[in-house]
Protein backbone atom coordinates (compact mmCIF):
# COMPACT_ATOMS: atom_id res chain seq x y z
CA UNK A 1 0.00 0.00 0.00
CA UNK A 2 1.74 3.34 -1.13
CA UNK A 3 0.25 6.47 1.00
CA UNK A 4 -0.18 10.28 -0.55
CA UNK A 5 1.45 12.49 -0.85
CA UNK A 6 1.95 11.26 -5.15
CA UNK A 7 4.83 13.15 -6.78
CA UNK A 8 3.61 13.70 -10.75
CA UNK A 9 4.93 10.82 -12.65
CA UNK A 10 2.84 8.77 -9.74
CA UNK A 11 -0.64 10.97 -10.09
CA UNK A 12 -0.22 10.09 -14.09
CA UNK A 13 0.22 6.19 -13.82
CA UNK A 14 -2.60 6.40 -11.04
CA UNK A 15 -5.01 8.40 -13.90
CA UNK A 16 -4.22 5.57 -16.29
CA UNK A 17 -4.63 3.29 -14.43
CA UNK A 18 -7.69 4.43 -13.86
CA UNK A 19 -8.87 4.59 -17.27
CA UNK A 20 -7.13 0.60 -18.04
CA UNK A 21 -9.79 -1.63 -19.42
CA UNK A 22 -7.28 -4.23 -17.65
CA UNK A 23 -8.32 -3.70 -13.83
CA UNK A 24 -11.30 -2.55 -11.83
CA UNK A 25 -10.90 1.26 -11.26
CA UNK A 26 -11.43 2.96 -7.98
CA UNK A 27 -14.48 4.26 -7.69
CA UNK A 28 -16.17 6.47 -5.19
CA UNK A 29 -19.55 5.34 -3.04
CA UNK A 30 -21.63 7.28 -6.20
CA UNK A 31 -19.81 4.68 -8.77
CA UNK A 32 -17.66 7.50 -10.11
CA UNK A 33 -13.84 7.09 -10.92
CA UNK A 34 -11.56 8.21 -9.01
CA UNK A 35 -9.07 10.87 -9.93
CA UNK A 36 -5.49 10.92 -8.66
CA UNK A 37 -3.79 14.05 -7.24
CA UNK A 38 -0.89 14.78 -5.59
CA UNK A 39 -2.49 14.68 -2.69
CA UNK A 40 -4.96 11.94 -2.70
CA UNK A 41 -7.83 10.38 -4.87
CA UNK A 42 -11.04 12.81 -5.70
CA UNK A 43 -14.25 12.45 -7.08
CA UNK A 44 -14.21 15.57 -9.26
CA UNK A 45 -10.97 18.32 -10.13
CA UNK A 46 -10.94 20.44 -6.75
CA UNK A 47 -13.02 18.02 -4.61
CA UNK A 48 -11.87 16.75 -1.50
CA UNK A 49 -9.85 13.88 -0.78
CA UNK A 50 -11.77 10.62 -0.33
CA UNK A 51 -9.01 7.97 -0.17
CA UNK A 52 -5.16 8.69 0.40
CA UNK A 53 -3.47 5.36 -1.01
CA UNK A 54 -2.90 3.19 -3.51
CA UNK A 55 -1.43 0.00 -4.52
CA UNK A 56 2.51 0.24 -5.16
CA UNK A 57 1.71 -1.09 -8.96
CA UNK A 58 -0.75 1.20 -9.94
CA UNK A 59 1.77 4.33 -9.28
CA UNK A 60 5.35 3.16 -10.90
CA UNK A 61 3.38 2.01 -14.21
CA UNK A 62 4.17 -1.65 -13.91
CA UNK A 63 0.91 -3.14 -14.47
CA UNK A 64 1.18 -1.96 -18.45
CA UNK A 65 3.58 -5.06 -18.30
CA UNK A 66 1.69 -8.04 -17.68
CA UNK A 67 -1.76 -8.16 -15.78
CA UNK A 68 -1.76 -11.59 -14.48
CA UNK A 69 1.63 -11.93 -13.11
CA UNK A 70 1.62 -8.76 -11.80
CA UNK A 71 -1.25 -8.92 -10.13
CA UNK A 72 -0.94 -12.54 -8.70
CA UNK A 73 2.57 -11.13 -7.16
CA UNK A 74 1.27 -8.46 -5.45
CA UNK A 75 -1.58 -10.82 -4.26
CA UNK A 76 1.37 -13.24 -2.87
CA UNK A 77 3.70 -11.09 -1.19
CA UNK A 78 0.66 -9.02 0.75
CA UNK A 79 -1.35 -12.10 1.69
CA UNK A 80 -4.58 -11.41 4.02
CA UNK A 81 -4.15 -12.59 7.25
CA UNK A 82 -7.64 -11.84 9.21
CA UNK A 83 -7.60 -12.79 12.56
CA UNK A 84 -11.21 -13.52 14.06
CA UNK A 85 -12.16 -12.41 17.87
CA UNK A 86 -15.42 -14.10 19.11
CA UNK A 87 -17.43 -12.77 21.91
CA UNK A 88 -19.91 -14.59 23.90
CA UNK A 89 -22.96 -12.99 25.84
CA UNK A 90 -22.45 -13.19 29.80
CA UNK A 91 -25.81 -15.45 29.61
CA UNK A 92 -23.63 -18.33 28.19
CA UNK A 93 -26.77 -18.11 25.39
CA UNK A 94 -25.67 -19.16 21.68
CA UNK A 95 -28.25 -16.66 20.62
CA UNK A 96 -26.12 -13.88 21.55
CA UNK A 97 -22.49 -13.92 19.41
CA UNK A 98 -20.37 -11.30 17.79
CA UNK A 99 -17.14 -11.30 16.18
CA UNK A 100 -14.62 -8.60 15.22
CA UNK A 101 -12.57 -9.51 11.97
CA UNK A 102 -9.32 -7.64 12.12
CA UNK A 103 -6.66 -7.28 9.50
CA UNK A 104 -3.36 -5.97 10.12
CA UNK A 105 -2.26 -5.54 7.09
CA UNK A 106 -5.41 -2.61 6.40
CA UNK A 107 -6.15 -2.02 10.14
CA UNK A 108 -9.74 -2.50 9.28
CA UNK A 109 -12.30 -4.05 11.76
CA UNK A 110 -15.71 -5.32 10.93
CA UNK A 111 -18.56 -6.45 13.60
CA UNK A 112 -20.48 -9.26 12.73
CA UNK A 113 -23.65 -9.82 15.29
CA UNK A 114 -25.71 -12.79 15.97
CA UNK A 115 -29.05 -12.16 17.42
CA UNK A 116 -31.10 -15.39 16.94
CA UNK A 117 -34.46 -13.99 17.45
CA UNK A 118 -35.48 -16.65 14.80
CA UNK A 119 -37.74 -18.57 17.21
CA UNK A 120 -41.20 -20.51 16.03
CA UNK A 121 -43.95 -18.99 17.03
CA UNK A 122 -45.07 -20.31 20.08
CA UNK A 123 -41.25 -19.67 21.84
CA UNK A 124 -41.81 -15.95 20.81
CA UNK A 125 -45.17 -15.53 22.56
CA UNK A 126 -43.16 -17.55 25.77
CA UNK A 127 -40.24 -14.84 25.50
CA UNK A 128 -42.75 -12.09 25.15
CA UNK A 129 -44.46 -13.18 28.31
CA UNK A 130 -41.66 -13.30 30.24
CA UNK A 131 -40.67 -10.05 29.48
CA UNK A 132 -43.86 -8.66 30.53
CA UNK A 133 -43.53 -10.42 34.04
CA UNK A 134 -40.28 -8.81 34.90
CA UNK A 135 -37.42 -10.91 32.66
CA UNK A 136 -36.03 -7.62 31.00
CA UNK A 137 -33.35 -9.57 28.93
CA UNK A 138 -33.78 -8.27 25.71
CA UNK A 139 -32.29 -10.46 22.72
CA UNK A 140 -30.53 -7.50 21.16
CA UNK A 141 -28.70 -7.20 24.68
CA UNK A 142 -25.28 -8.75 24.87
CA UNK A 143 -23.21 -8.79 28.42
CA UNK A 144 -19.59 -8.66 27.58
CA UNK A 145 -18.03 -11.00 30.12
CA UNK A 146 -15.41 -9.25 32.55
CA UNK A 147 -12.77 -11.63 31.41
CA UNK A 148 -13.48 -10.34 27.76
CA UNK A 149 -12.52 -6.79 28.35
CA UNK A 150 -9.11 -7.09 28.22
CA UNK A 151 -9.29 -8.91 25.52
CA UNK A 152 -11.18 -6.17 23.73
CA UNK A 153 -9.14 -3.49 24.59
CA UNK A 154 -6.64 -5.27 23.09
CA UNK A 155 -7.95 -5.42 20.13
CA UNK A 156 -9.58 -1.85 19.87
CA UNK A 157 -5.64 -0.84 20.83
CA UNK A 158 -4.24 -2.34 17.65
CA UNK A 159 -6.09 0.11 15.45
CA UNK A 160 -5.00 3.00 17.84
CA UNK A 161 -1.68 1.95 17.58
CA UNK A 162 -1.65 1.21 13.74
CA UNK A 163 -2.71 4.70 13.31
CA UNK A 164 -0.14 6.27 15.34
CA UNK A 165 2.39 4.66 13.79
CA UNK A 166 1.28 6.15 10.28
């Protein structure tokens, strides 16, 4: 990954790059191409930035060589390495899971949550009841466990810390 500031010769591989019928261009959340600057990829001339790196190919004009092999080398020497954190609900209940998916090679986190609220019927009406007689565990509440605090501090730290290091 290759962060802007783009000297010249950089911005003008990026831009065409960009307009390669060889690779996917980078495109902004309105499915518009992205234009390189020296200072970061825009949606329009004089926009703001909206993303500040690139891959190193795309800027020193290697991938007019060959598209395969290129590509498929990059993809070998970077290779993802996600690492998967799984939290369990304080109620021991299977119905309440969520896992962070961190990569350290991005520092991007997602959240996945499990809420089975996918009972029959019958178990609904039995859930609703209690409720209504004083059981106020709602299934979109989930207890972190003390002994899992550390453990996600921990993990919220490695994004802090991969963005200080920047």
């Amino acid at each position: 990954m290759l962060k802007a500031p783009w000297n010249l010769q950089q911005v003008d591989s990026l831009n065409e790059f960009q307009k390669s019928d060889n690779y996917h261009s980078f495109t902004s959340s309105k499915s518009q191409n992205l234009i390189a600057t020296q200072n970061g990829w825009v949606e329009y001339v004089n926009g703001p930035v909206v993303q500040d790196w690139c891959h190193e190919f795309m800027a020193d004009n290697s991938w007019k060589e060959s598209t395969f092999e290129k590509l498929f080398s990059v993809i070998q020497k970077s290779p993802l390495q996600l690492e998967s954190h799984v939290f369990t609900c304080q109620c021991f209940s299977l119905d309440h899971i969520f896992e962070f998916t961190y990569d350290p090679n991005d520092n991007w986190l997602s959240l996945q949550v499990m809420m089975n609220d996918q009972k029959s019927w019958y178990k609904r009406i039995w859930v609703a009841v209690k409720y209504v007689f004083g059981n106020r565990f709602l299934l979109t509440d989930t207890m972190i466990k003390t002994e899992d605090h550390e453990r996600l501090r921990d993990l919220f730290q490695k994004c802090v810390d991969f963005n200080s290091f920047e």
